[in-house]
PDB file of N, CA and C in Angstrom:
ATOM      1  N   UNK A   1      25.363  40.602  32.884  1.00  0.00           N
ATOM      2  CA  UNK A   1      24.063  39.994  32.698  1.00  0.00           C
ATOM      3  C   UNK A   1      23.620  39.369  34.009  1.00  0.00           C
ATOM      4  N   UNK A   2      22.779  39.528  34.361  1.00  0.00           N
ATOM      5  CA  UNK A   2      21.658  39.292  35.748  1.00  0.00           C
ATOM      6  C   UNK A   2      21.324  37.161  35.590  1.00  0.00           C
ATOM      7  N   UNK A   3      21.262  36.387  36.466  1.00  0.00           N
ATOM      8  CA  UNK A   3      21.065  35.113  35.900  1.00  0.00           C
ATOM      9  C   UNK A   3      19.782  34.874  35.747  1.00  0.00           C
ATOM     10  N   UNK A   4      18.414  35.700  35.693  1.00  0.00           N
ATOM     11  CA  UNK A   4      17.883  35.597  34.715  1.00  0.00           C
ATOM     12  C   UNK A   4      17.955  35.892  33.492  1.00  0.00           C
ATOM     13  N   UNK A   5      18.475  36.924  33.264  1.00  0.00           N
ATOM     14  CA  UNK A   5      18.807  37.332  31.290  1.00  0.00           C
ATOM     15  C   UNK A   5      18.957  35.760  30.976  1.00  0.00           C
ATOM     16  N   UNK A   6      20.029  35.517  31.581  1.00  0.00           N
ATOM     17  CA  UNK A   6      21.002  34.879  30.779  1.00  0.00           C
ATOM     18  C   UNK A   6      20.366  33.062  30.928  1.00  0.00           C
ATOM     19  N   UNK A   7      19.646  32.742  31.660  1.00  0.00           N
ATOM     20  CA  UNK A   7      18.163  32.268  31.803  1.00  0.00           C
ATOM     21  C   UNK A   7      17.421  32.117  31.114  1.00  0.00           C
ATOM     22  N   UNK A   8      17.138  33.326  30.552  1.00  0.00           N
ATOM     23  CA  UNK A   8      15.841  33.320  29.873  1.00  0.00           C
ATOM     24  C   UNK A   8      16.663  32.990  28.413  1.00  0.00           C
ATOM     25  N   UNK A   9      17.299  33.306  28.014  1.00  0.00           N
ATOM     26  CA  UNK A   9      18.633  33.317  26.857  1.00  0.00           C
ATOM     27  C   UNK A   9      18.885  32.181  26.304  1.00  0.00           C
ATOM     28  N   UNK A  10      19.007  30.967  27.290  1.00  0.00           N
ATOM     29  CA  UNK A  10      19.275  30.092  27.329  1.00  0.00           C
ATOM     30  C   UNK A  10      18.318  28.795  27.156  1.00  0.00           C
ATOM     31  N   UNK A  11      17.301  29.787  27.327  1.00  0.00           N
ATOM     32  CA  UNK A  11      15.875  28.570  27.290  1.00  0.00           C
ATOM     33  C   UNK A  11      15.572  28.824  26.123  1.00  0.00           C
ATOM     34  N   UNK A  12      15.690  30.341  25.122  1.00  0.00           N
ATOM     35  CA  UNK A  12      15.165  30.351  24.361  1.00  0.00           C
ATOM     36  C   UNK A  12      16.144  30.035  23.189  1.00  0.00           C
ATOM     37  N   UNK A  13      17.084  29.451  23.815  1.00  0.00           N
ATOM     38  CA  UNK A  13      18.089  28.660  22.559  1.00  0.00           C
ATOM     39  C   UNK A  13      18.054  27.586  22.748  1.00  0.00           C
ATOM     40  N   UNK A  14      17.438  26.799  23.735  1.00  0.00           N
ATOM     41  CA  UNK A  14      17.121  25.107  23.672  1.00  0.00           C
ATOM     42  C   UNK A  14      16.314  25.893  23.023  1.00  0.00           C
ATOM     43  N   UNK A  15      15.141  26.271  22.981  1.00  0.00           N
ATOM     44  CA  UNK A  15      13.816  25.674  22.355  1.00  0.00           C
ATOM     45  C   UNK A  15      14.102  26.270  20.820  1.00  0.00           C
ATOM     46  N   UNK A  16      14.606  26.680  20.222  1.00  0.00           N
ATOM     47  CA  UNK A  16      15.431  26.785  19.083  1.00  0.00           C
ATOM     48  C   UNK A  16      15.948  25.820  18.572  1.00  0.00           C
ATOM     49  N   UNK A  17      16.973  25.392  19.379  1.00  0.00           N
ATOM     50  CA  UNK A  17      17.138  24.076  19.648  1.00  0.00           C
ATOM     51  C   UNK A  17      16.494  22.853  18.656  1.00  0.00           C
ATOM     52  N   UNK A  18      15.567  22.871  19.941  1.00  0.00           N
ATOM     53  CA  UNK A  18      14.505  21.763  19.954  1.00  0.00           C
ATOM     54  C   UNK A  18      13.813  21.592  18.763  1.00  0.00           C
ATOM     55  N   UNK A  19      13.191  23.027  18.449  1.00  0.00           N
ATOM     56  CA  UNK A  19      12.241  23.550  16.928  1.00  0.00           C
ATOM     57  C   UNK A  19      13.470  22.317  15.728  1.00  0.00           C
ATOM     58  N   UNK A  20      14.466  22.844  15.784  1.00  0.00           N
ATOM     59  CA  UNK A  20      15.777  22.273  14.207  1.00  0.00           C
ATOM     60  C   UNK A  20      15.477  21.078  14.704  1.00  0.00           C
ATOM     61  N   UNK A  21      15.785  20.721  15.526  1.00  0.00           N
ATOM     62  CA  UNK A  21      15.997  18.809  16.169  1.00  0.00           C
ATOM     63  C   UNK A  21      15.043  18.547  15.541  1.00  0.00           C
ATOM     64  N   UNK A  22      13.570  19.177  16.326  1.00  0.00           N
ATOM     65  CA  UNK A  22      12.003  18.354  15.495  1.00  0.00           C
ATOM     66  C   UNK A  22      12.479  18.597  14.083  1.00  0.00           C
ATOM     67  N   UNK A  23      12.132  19.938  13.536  1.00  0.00           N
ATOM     68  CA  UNK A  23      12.101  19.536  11.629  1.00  0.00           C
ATOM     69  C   UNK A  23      12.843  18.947  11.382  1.00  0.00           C
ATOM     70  N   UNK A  24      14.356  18.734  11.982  1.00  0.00           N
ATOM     71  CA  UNK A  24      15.330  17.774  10.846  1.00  0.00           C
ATOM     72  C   UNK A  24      14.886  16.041  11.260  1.00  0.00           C
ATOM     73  N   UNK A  25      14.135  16.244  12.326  1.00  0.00           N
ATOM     74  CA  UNK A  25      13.592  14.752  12.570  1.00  0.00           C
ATOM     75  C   UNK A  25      12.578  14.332  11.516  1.00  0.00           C
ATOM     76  N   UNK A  26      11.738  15.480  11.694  1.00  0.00           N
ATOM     77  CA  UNK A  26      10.415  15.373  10.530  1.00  0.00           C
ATOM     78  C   UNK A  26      10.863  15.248   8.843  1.00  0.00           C
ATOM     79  N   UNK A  27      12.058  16.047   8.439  1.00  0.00           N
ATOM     80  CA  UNK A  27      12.772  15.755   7.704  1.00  0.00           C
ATOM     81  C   UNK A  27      13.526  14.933   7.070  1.00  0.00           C
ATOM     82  N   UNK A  28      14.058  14.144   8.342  1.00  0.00           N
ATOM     83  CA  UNK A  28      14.527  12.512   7.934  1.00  0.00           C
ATOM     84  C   UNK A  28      13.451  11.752   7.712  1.00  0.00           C
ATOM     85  N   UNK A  29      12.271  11.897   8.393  1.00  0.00           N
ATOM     86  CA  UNK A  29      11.447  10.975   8.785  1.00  0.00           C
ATOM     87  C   UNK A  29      10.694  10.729   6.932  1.00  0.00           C
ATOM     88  N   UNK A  30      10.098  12.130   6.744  1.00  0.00           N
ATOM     89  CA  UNK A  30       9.980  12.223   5.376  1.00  0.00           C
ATOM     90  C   UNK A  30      10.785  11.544   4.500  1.00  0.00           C
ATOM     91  N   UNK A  31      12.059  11.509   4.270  1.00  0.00           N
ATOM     92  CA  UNK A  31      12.935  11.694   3.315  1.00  0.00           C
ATOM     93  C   UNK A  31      13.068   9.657   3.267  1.00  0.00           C
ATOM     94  N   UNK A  32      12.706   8.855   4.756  1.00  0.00           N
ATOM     95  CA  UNK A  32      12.808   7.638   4.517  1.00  0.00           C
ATOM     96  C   UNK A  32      11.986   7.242   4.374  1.00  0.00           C
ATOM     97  N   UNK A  33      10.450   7.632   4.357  1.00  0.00           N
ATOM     98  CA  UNK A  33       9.080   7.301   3.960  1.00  0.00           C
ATOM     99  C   UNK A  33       9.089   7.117   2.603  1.00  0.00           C
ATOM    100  N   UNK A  34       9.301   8.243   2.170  1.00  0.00           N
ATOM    101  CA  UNK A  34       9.831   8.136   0.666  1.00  0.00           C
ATOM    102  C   UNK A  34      10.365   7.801  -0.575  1.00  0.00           C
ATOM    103  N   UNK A  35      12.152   6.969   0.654  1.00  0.00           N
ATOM    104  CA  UNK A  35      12.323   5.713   0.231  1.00  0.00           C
ATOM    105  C   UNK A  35      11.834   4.866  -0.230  1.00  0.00           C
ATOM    106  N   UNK A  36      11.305   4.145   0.715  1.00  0.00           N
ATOM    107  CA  UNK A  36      10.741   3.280   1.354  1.00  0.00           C
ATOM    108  C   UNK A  36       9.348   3.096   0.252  1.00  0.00           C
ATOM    109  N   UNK A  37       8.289   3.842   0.133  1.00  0.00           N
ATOM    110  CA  UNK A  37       7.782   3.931  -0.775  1.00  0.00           C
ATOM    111  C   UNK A  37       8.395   4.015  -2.154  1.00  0.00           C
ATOM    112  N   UNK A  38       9.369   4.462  -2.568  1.00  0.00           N
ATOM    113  CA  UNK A  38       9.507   4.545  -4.081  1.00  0.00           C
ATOM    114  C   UNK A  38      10.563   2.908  -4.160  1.00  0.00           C
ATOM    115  N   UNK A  39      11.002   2.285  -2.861  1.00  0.00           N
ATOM    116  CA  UNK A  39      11.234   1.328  -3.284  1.00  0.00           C
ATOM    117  C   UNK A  39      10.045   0.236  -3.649  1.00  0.00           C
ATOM    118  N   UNK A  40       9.280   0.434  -2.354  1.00  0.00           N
ATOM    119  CA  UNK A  40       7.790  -1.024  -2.963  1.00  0.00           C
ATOM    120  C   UNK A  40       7.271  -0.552  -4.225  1.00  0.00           C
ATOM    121  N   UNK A  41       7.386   0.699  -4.635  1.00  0.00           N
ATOM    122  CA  UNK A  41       7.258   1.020  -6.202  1.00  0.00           C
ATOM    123  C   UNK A  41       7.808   0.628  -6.859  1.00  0.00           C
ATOM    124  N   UNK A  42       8.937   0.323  -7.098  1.00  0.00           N
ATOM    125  CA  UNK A  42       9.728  -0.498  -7.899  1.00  0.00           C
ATOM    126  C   UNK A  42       9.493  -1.925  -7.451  1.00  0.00           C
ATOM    127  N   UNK A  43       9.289  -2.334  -6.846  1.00  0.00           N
ATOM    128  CA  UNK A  43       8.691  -3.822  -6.260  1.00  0.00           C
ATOM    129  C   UNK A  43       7.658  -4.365  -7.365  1.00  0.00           C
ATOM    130  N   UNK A  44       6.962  -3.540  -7.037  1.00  0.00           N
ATOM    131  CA  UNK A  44       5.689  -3.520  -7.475  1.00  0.00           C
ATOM    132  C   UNK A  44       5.825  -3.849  -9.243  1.00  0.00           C
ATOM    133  N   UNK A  45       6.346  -2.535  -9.414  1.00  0.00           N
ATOM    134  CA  UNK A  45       6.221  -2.463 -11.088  1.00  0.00           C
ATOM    135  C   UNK A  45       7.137  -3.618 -11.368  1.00  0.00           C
ATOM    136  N   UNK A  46       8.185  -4.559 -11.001  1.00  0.00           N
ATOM    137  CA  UNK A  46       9.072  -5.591 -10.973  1.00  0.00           C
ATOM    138  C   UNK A  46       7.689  -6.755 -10.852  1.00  0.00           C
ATOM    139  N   UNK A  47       7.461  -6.696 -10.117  1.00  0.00           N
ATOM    140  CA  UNK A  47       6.360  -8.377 -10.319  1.00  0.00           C
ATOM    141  C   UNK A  47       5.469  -8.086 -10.849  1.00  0.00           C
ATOM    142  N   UNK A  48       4.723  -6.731 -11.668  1.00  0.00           N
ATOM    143  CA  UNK A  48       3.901  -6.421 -12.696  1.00  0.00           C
ATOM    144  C   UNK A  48       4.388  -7.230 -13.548  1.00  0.00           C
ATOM    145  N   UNK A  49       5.763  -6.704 -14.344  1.00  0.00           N
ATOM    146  CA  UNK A  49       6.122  -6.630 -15.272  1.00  0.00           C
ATOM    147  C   UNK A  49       6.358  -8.409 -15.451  1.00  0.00           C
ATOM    148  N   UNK A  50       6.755  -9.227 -14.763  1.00  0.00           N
ATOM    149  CA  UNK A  50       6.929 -10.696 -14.399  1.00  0.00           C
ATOM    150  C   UNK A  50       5.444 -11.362 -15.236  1.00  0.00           C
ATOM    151  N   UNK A  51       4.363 -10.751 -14.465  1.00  0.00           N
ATOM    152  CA  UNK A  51       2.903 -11.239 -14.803  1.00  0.00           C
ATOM    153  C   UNK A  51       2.629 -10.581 -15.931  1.00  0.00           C
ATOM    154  N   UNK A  52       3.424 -10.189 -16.442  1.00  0.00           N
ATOM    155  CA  UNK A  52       2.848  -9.444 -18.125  1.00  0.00           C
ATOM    156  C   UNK A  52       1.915  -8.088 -17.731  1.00  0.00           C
ATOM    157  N   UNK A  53       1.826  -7.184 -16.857  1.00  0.00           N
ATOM    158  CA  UNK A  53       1.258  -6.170 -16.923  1.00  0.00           C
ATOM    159  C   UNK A  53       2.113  -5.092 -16.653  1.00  0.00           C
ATOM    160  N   UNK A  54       2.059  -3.704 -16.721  1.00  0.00           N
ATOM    161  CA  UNK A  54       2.894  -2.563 -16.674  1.00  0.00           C
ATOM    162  C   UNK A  54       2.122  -1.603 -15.773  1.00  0.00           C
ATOM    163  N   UNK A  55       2.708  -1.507 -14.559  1.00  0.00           N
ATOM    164  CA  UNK A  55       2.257  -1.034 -13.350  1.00  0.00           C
ATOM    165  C   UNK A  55       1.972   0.710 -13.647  1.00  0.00           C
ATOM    166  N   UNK A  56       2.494   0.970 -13.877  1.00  0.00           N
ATOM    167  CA  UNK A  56       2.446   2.445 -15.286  1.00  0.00           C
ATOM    168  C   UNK A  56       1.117   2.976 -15.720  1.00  0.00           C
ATOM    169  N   UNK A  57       0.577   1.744 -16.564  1.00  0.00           N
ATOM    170  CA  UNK A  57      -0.584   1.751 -17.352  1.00  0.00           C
ATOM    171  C   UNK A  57      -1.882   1.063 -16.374  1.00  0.00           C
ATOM    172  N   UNK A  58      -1.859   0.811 -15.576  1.00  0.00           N
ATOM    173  CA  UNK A  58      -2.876   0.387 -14.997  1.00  0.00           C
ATOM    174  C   UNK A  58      -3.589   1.274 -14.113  1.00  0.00           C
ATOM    175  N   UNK A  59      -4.879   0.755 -14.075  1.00  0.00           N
ATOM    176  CA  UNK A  59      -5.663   1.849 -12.784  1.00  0.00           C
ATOM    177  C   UNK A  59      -5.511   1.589 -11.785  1.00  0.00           C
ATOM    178  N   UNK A  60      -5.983   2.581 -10.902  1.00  0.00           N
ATOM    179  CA  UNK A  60      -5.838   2.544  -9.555  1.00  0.00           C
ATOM    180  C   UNK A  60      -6.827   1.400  -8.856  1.00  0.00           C
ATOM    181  N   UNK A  61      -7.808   1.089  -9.895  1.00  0.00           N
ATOM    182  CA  UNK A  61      -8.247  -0.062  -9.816  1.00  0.00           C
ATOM    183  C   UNK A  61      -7.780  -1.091  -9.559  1.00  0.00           C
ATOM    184  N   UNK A  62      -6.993  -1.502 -10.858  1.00  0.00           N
ATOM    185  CA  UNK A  62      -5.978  -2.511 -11.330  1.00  0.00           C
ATOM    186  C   UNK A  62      -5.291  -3.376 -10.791  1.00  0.00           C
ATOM    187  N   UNK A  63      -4.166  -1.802  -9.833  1.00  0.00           N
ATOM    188  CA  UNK A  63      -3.458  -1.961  -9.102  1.00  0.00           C
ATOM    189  C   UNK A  63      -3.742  -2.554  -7.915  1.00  0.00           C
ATOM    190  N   UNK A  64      -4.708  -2.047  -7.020  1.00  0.00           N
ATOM    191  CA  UNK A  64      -5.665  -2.735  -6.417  1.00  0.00           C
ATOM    192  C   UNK A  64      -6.038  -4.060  -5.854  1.00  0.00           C
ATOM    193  N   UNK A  65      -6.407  -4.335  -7.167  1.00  0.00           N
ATOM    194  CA  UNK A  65      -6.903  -6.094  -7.519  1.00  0.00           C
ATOM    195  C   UNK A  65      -5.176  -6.336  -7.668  1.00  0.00           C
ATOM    196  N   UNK A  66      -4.443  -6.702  -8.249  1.00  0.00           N
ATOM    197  CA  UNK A  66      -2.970  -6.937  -8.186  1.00  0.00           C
ATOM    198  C   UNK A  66      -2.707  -7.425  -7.026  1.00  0.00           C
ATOM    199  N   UNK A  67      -2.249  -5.764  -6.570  1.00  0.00           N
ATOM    200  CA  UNK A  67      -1.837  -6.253  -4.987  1.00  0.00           C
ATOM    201  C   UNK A  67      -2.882  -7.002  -3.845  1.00  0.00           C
ATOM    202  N   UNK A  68      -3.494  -7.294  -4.203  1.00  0.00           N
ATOM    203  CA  UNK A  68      -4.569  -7.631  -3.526  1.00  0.00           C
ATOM    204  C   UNK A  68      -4.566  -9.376  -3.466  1.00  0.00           C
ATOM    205  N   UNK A  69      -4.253  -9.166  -5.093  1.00  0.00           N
ATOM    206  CA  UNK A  69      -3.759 -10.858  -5.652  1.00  0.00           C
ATOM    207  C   UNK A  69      -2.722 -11.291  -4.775  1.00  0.00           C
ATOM    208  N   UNK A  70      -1.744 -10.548  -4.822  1.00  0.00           N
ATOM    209  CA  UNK A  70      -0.540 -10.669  -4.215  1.00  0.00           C
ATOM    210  C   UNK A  70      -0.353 -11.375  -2.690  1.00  0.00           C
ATOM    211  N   UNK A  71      -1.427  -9.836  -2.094  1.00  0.00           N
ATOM    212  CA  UNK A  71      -1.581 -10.694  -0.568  1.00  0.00           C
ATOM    213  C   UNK A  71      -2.255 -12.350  -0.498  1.00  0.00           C
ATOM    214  N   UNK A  72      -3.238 -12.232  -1.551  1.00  0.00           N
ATOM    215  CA  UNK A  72      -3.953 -13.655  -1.135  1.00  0.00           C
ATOM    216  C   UNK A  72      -3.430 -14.424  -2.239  1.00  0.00           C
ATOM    217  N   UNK A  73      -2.062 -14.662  -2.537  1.00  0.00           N
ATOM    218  CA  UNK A  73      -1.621 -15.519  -3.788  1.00  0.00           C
ATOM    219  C   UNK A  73      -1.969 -17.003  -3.791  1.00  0.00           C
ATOM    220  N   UNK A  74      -2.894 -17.096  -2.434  1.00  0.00           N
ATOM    221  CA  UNK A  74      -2.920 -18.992  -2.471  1.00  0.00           C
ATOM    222  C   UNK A  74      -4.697 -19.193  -3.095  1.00  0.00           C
ATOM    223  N   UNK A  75      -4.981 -18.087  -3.320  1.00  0.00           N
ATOM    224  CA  UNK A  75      -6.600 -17.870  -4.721  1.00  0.00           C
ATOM    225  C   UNK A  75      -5.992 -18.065  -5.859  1.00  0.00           C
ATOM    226  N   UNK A  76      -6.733 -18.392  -6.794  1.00  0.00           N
ATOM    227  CA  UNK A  76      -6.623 -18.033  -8.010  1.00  0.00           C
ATOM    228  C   UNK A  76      -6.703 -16.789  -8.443  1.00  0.00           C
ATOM    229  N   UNK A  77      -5.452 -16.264  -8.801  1.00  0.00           N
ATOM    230  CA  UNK A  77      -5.783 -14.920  -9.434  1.00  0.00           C
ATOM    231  C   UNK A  77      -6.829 -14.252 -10.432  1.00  0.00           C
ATOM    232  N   UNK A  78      -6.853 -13.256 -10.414  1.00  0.00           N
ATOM    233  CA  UNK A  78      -7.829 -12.646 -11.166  1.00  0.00           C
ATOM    234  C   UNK A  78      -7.682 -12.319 -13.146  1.00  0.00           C
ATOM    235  N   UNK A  79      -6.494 -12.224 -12.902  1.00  0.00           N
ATOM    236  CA  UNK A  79      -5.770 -12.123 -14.323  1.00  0.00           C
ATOM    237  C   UNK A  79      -4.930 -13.335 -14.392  1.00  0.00           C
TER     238      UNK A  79
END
């Protein structure tokens, strides 16, 4: 093999490489977003359920005004 072949061979197995590295990055990256979200979901439906409502059954409205309560808890809530 000539040291370009083996050159060119070689670049095109980093960037092979590189391609798996990115998706399994994008892959983790996903997979802890996800977490991460389905934990403040359970957060969430946990101090619903505290205030007597069921995070479940509510609208996207609802939910909304809730968390919303939440951030500004030094108002009087809405419910």
């Amino acid at each position: 093999m000539s040291g370009t072949t083996e050159l060119t061979i070689d670049q095109e197995m980093l960037s092979k490489d590189k391609q798996l590295t990115s998706r399994n990055t994008t892959d983790q990256k996903d997979a802890e977003r996800k977490a991460r979200m389905d934990y403040a979901e359970a957060q969430l439906r946990k101090l619903s359920a505290s205030r007597g409502l069921n995070w479940d059954e509510m609208t996207d409205e609802e939910r909304i005004d809730f968390v919303d309560d939440l951030i500004h808890e030094d108002r009087a809530c809405k419910r």
